[in-house]
C-alpha atoms as a PDB file:
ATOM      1  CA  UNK A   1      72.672 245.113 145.106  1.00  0.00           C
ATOM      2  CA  UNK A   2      76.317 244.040 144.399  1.00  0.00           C
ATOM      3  CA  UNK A   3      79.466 244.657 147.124  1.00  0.00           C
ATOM      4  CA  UNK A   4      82.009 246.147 146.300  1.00  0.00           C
ATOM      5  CA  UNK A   5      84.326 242.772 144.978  1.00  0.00           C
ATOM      6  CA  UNK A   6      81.759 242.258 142.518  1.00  0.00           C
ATOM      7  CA  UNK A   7      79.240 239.457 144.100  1.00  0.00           C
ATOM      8  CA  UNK A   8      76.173 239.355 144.975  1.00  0.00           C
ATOM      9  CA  UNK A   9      75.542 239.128 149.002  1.00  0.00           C
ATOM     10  CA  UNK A  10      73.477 235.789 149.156  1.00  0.00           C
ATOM     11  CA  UNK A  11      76.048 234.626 146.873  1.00  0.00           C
ATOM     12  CA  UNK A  12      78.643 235.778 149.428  1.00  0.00           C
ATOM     13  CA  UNK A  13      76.969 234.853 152.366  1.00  0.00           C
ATOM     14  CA  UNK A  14      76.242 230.596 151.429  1.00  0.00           C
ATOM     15  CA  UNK A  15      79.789 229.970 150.554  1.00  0.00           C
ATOM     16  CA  UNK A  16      80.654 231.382 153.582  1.00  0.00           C
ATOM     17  CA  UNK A  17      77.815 229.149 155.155  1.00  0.00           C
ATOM     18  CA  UNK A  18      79.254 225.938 153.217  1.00  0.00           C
ATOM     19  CA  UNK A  19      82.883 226.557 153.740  1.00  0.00           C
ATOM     20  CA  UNK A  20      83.175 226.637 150.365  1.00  0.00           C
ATOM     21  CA  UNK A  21      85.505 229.568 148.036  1.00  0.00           C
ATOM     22  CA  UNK A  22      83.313 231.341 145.571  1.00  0.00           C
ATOM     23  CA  UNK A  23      86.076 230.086 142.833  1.00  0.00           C
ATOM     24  CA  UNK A  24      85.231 226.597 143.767  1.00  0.00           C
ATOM     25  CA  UNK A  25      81.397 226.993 143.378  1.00  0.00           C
ATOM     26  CA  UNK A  26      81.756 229.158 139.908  1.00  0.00           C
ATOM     27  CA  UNK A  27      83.595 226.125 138.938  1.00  0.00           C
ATOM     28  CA  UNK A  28      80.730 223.609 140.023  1.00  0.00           C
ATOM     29  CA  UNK A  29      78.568 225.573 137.982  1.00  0.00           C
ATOM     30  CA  UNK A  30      80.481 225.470 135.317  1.00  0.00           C
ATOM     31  CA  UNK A  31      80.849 221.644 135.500  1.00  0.00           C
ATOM     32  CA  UNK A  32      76.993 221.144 135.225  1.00  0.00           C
ATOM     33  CA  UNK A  33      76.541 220.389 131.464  1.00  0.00           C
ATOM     34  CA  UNK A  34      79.562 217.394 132.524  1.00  0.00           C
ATOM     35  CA  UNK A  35      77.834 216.120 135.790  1.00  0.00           C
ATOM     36  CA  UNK A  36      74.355 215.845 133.273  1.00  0.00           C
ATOM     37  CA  UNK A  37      76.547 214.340 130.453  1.00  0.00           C
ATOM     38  CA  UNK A  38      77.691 211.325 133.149  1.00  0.00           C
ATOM     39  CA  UNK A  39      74.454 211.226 134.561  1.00  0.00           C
ATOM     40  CA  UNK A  40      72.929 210.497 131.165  1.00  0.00           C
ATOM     41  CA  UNK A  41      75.735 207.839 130.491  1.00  0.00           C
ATOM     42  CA  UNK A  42      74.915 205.919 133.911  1.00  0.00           C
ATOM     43  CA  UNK A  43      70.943 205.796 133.386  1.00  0.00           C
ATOM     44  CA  UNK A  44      71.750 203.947 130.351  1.00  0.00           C
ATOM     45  CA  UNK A  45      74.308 201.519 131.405  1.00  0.00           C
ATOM     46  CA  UNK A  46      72.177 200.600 134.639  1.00  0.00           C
ATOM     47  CA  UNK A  47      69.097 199.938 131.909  1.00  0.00           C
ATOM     48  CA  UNK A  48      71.832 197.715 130.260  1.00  0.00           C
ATOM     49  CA  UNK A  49      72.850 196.195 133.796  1.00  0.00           C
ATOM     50  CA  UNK A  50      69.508 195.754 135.228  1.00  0.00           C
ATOM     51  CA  UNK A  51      68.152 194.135 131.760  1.00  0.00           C
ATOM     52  CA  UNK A  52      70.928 191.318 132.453  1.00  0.00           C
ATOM     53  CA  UNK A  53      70.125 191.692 136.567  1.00  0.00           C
ATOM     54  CA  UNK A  54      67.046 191.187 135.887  1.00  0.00           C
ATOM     55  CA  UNK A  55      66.816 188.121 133.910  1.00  0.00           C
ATOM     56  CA  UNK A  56      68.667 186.536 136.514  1.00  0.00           C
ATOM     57  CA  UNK A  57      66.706 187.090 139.055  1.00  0.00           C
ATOM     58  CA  UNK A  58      68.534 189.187 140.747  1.00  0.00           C
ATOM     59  CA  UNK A  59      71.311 186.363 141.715  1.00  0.00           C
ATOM     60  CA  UNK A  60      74.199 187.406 139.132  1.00  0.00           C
ATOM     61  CA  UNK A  61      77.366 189.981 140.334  1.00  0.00           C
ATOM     62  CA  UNK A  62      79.472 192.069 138.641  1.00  0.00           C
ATOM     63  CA  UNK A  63      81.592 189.280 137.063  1.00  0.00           C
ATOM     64  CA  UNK A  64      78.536 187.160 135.580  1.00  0.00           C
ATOM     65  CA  UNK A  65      77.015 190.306 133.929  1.00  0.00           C
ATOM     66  CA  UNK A  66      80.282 191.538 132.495  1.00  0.00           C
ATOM     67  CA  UNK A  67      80.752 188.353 131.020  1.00  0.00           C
ATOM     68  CA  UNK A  68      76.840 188.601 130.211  1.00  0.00           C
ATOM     69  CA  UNK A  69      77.147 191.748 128.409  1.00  0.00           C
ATOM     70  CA  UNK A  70      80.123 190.771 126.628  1.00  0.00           C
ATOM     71  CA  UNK A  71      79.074 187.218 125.011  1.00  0.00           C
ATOM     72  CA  UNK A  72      75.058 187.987 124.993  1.00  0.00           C
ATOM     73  CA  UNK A  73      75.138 191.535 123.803  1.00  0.00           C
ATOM     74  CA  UNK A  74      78.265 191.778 122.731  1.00  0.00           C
ATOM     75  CA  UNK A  75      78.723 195.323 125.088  1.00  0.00           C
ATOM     76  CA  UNK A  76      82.218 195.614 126.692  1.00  0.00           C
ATOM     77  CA  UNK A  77      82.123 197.873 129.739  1.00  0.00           C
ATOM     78  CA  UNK A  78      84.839 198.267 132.105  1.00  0.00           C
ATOM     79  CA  UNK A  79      84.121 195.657 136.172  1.00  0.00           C
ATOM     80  CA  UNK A  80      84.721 198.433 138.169  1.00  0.00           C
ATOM     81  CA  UNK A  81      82.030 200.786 136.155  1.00  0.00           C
ATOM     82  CA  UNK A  82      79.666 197.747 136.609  1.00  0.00           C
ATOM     83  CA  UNK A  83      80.427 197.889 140.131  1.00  0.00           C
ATOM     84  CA  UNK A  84      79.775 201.399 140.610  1.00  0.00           C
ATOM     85  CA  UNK A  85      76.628 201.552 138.576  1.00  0.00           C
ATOM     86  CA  UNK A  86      75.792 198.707 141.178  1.00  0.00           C
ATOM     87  CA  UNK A  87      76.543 200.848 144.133  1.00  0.00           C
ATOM     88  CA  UNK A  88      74.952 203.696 142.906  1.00  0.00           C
ATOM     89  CA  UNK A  89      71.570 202.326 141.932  1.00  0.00           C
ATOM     90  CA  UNK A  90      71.346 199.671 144.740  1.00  0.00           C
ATOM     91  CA  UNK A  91      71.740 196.333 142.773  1.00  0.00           C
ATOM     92  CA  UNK A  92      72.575 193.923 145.155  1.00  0.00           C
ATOM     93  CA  UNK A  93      73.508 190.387 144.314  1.00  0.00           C
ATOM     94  CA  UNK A  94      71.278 187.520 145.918  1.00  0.00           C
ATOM     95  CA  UNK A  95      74.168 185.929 147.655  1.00  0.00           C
ATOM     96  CA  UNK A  96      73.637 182.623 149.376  1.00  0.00           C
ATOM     97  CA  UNK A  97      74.285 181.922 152.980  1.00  0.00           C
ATOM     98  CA  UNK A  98      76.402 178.994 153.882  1.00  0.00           C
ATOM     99  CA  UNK A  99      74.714 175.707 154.922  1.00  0.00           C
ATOM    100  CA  UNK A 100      76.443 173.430 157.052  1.00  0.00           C
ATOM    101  CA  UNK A 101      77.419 169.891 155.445  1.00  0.00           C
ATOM    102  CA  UNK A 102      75.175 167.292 155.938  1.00  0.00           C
ATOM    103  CA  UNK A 103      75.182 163.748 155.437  1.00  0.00           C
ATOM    104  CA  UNK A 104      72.980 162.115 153.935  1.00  0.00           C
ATOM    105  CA  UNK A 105      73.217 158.538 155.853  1.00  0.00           C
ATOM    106  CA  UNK A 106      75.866 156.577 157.336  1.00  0.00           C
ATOM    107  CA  UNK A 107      78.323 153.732 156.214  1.00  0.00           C
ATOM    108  CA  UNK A 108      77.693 150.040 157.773  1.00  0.00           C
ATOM    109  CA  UNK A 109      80.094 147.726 159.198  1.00  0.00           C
ATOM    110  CA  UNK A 110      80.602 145.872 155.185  1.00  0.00           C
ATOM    111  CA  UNK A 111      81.137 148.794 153.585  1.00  0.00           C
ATOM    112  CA  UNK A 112      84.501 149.846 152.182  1.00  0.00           C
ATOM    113  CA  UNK A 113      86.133 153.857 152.356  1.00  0.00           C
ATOM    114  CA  UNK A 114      88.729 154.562 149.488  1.00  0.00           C
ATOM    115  CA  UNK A 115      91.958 156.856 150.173  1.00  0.00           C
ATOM    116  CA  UNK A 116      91.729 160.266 148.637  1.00  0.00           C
ATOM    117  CA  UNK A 117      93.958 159.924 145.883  1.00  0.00           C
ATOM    118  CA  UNK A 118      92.832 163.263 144.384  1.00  0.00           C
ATOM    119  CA  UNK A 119      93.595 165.200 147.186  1.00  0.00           C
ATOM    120  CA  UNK A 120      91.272 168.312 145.996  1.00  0.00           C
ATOM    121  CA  UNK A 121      93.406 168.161 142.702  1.00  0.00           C
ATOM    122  CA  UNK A 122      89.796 169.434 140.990  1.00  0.00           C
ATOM    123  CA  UNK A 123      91.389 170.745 137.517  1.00  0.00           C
ATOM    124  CA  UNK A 124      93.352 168.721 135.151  1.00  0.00           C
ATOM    125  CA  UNK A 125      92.685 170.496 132.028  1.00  0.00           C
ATOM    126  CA  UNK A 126      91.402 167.169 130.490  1.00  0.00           C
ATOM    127  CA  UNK A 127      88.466 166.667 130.513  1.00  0.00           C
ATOM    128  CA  UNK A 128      86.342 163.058 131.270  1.00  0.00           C
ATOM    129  CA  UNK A 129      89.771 162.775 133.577  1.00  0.00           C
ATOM    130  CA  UNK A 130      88.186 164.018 137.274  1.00  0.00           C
ATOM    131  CA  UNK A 131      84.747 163.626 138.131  1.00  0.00           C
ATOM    132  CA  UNK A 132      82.848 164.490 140.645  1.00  0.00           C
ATOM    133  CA  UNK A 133      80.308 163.654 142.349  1.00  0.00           C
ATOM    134  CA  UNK A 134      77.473 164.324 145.491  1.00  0.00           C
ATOM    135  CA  UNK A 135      73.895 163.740 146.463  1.00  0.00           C
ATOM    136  CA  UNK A 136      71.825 166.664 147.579  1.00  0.00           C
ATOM    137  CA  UNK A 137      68.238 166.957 148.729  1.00  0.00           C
ATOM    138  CA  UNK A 138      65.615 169.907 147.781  1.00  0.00           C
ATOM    139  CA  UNK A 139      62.856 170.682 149.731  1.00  0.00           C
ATOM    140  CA  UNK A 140      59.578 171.730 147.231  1.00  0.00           C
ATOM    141  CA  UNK A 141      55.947 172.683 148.345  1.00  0.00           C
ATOM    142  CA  UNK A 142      54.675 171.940 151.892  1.00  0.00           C
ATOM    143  CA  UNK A 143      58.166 170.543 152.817  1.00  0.00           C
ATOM    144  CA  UNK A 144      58.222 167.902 150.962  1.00  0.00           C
ATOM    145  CA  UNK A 145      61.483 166.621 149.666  1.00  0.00           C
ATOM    146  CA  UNK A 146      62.997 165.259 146.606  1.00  0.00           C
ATOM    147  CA  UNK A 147      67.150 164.131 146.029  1.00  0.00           C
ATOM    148  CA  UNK A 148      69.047 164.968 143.294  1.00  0.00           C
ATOM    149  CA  UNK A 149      72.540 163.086 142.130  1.00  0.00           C
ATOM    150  CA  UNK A 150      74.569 164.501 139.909  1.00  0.00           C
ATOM    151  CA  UNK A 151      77.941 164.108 137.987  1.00  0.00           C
ATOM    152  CA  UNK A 152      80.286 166.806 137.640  1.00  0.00           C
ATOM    153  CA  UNK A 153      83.557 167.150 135.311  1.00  0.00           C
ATOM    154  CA  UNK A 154      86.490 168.775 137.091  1.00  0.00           C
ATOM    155  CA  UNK A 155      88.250 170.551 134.114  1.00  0.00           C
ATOM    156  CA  UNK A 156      84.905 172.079 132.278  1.00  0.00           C
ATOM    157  CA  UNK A 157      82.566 172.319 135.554  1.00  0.00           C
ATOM    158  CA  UNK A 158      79.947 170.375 133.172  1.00  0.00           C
ATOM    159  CA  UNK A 159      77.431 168.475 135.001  1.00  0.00           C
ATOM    160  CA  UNK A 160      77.597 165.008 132.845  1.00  0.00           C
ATOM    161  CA  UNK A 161      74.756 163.465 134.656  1.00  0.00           C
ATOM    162  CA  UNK A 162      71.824 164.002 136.875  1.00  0.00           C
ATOM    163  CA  UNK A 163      69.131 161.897 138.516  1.00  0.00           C
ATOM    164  CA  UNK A 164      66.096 163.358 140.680  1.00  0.00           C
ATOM    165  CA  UNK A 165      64.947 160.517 142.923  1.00  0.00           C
ATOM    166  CA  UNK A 166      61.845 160.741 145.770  1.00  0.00           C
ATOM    167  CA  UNK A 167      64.163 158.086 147.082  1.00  0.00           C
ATOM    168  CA  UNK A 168      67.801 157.238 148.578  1.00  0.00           C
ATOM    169  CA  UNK A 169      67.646 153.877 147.523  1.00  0.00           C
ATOM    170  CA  UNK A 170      71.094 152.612 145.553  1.00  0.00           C
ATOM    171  CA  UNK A 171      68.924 153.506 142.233  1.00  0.00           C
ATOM    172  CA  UNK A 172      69.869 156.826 142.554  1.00  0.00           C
ATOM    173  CA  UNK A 173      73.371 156.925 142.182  1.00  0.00           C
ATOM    174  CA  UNK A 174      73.192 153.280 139.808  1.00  0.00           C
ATOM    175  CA  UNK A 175      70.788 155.631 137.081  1.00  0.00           C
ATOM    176  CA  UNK A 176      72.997 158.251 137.249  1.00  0.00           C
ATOM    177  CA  UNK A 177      76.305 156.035 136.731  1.00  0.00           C
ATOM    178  CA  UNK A 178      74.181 154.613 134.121  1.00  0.00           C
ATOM    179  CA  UNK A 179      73.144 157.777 132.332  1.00  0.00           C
ATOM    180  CA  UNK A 180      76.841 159.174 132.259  1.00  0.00           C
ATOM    181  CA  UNK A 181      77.920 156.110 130.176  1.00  0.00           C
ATOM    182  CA  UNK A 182      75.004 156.335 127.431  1.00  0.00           C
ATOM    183  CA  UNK A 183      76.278 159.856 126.990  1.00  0.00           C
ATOM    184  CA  UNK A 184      77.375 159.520 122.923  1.00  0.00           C
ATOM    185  CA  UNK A 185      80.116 162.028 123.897  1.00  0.00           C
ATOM    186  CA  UNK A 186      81.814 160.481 126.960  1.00  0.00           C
ATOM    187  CA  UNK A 187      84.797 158.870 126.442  1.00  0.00           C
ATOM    188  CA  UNK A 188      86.393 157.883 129.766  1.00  0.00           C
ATOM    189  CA  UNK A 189      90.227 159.105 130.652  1.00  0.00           C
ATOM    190  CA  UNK A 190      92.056 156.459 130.623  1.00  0.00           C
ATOM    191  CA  UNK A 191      93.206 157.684 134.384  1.00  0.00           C
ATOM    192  CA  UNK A 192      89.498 158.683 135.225  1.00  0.00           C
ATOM    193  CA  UNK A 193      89.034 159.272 138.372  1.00  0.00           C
ATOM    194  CA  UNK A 194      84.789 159.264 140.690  1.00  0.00           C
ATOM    195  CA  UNK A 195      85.239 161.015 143.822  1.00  0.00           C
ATOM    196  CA  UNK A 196      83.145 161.789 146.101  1.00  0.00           C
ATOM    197  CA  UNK A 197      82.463 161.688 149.655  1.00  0.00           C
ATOM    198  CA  UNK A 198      82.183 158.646 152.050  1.00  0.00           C
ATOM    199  CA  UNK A 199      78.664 158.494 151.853  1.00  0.00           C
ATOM    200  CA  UNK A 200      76.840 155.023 152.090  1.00  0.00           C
ATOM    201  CA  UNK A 201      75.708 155.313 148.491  1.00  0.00           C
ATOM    202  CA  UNK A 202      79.653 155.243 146.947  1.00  0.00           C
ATOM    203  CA  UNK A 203      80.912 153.305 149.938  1.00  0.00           C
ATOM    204  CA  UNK A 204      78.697 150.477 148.574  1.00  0.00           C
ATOM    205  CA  UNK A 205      80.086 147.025 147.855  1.00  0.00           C
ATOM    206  CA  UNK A 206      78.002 147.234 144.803  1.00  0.00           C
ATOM    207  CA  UNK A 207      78.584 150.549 143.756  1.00  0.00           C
ATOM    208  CA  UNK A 208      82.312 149.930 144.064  1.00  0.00           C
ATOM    209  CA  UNK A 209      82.017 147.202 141.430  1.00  0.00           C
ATOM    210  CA  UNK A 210      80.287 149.087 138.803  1.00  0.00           C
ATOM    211  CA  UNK A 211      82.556 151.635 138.896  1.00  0.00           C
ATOM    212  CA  UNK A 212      85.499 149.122 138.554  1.00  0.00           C
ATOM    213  CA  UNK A 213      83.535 147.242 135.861  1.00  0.00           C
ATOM    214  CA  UNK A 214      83.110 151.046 133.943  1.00  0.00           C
ATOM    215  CA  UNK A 215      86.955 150.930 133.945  1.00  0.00           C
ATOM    216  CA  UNK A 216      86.836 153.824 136.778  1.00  0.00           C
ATOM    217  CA  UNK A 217      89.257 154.700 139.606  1.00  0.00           C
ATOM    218  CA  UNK A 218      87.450 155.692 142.720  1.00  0.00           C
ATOM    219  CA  UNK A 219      88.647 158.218 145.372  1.00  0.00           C
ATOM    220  CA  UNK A 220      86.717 159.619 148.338  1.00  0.00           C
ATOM    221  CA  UNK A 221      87.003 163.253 150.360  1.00  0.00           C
ATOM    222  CA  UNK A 222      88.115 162.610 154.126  1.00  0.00           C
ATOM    223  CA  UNK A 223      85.206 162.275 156.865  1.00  0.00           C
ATOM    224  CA  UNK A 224      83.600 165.279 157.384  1.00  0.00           C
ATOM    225  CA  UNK A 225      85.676 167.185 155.008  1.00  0.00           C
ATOM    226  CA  UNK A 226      83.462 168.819 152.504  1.00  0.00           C
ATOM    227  CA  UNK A 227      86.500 171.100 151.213  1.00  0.00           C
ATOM    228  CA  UNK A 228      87.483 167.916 149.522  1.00  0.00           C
ATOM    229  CA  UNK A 229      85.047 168.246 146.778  1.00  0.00           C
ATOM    230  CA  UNK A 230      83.850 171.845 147.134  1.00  0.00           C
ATOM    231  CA  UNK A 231      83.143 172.221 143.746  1.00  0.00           C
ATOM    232  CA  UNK A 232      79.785 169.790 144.194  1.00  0.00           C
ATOM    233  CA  UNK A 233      79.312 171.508 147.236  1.00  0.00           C
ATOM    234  CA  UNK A 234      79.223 174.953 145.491  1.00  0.00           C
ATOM    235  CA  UNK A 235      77.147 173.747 142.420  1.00  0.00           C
ATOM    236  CA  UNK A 236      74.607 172.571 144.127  1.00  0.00           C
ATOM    237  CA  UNK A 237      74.641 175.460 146.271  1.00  0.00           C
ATOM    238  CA  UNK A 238      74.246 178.209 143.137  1.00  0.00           C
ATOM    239  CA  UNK A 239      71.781 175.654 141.746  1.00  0.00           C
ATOM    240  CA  UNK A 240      69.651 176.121 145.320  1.00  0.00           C
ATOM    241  CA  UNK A 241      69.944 180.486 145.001  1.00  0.00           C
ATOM    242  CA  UNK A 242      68.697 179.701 141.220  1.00  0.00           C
ATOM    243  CA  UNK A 243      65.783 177.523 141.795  1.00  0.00           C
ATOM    244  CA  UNK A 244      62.664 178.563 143.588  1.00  0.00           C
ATOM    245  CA  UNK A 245      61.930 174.986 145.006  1.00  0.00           C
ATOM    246  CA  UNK A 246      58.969 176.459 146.830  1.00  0.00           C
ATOM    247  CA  UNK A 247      57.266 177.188 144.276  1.00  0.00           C
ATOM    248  CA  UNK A 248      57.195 173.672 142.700  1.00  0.00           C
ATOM    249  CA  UNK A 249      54.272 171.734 143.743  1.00  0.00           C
ATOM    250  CA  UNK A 250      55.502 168.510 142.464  1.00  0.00           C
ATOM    251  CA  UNK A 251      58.188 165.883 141.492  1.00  0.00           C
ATOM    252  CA  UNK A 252      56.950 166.652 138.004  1.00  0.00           C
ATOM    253  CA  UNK A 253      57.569 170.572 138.618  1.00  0.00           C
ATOM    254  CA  UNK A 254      61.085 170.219 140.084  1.00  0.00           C
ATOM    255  CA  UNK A 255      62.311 167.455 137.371  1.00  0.00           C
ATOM    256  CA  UNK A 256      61.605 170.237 135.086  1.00  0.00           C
ATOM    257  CA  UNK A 257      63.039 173.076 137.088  1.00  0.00           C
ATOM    258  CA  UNK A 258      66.484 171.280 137.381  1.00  0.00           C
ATOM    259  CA  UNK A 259      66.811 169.887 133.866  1.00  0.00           C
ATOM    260  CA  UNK A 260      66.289 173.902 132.990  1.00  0.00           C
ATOM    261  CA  UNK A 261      68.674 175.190 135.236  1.00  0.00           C
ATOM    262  CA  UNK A 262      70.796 172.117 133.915  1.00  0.00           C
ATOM    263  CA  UNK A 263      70.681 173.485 130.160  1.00  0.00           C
ATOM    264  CA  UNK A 264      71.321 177.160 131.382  1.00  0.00           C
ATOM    265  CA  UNK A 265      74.466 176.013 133.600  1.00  0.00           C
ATOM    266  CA  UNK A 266      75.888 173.781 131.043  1.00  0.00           C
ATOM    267  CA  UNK A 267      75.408 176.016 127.706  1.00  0.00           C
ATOM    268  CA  UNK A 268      74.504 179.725 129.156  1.00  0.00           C
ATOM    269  CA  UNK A 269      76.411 180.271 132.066  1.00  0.00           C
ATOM    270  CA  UNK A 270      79.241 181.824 131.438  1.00  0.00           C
ATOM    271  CA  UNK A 271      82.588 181.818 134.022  1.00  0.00           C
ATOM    272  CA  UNK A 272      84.984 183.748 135.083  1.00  0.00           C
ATOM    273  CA  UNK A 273      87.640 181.182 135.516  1.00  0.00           C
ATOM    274  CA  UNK A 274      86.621 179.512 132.716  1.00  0.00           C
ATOM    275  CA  UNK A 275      88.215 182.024 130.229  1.00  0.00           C
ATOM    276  CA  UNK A 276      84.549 183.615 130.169  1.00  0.00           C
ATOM    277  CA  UNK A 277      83.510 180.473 128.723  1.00  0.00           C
ATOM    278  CA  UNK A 278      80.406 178.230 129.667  1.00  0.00           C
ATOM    279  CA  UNK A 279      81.476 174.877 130.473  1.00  0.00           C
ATOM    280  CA  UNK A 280      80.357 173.445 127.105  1.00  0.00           C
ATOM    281  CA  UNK A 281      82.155 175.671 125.088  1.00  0.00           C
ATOM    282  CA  UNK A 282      85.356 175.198 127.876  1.00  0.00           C
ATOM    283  CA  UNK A 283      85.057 171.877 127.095  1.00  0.00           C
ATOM    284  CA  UNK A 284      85.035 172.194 122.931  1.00  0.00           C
ATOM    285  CA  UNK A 285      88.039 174.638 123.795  1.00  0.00           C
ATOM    286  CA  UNK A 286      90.286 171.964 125.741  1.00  0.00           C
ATOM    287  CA  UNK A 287      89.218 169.168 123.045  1.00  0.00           C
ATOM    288  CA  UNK A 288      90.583 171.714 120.465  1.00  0.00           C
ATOM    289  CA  UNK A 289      93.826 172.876 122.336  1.00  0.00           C
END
């Protein structure tokens, strides 16, 4: 049966139902071979998306896959498509919460603070010029814990040297001095600058005269202040949502853990800020400049 304008009464009847004109669903059903079309075309990016996702473990965005996708598999696709493919099919980034700064130990009566001379001044654009660097502690299998000290350029983001210690002891941050300057490739700024906080470790008598015998000016962040050398802060943050720590059941297991994630920061990495560059290749491209 057909009324009198020509369509059929259930027809009639639903749009009325949906508030919808009969005009405006012809033209949805016309639009179905389209809706199928993009349909198709977001199944595949989101394989493409959750591929890269997925060999992250889940702890990438939108910005580290598009730069993923466009130095790994040479795929350009537009951030805001990545975003909504995101959105659509529920792939969340692992983002880490906040942890409060800690320190690690307190300064004695003997030993000596140092002005902040870089005054959060992070990026030079030379690098070997700014360096930076923190102790952090990781807690592994049945809470046991393990410290890692670590060397960070300013310019590049490279982490120039690393030491995992069971220990606090002044070794720590001695090795890792140590291992910077039998890197083949460092060659000091002549203004290079250490900074770090005013931890007991770098407020050292001793400490302070290796780094003057290196030919090294030494600056420290303000008490309490970890904003003044946020850029440790954060790497050893990402390096904590990267790591599952738990899962090591030894030293052995988490000295091989972090010299991984060390390879992958340094050479696979890519950032956003760093012209979509990894901070080796940043650091070939400021040489060359």
């Amino acid at each position: 049966m057909v009324r009198e304008n020509g369509f059929p009464p259930l027809i009639q009847y639903f749009c009325e139902v949906a508030g919808v004109s009969r005009s405006g669903y012809y033209n949805w059903l016309k639009a179905e071979e389209t809706r199928q079309k993009r349909e198709q075309s977001d199944e595949a990016d989101y394989t493409i998306i959750k591929k890269v996702y997925d060999q992250s473990k889940g702890k990438v965005g939108a910005i580290q896959i598009k730069m993923a996708l466009e130095n790994d598999e040479k795929i350009v696709m537009n951030l805001k498509r990545i975003r909504r493919i995101m959105n659509k099919y529920n792939i969340v980034c692992k983002i880490r919460r906040a942890n409060p700064y800690k320190k690690i130990a307190q300064a004695t009566q003997e030993h000596q603070t140092c002005e902040n001379k870089l005054d959060r001044q992070f990026d030079q654009q030379e690098p070997h010029k700014v360096l930076l660097t923190d102790i952090t502690y990781v807690y592994y299998e049945k809470g046991q814990k393990a410290y890692l000290s670590a060397i960070k350029d300013g310019a590049t983001r490279e982490i120039l040297a690393y030491h995992i210690s069971t220990s606090l002891k002044m070794d720590i941050v001695y090795t890792t001095l140590d291992k910077l300057m039998e890197r083949e490739d460092f060659i000091p700024h002549p203004d290079c600058l250490i900074h770090s906080d005013q931890g007991v470790h770098y407020t050292h008598p001793e400490f302070q005269k290796k780094v003057s015998e290196l030919g090294l000016d030494q600056s420290m962040s303000r008490r309490g202040n970890c904003w003044d050398n946020a850029p440790m802060e954060s790497f050893f943050g990402h390096m904590k949502d990267g790591i599952d720590f738990k899962a090591c059941s030894s030293v052995f297991e988490v000295k091989q853990a972090i010299e991984e994630y060390m390879e992958y920061y340094n050479h696979r990495r890519y950032q956003w800020s760093l012209q979509k560059m990894t901070p080796a290749q940043y650091r070939g491209h400021l040489l060359a400049a």
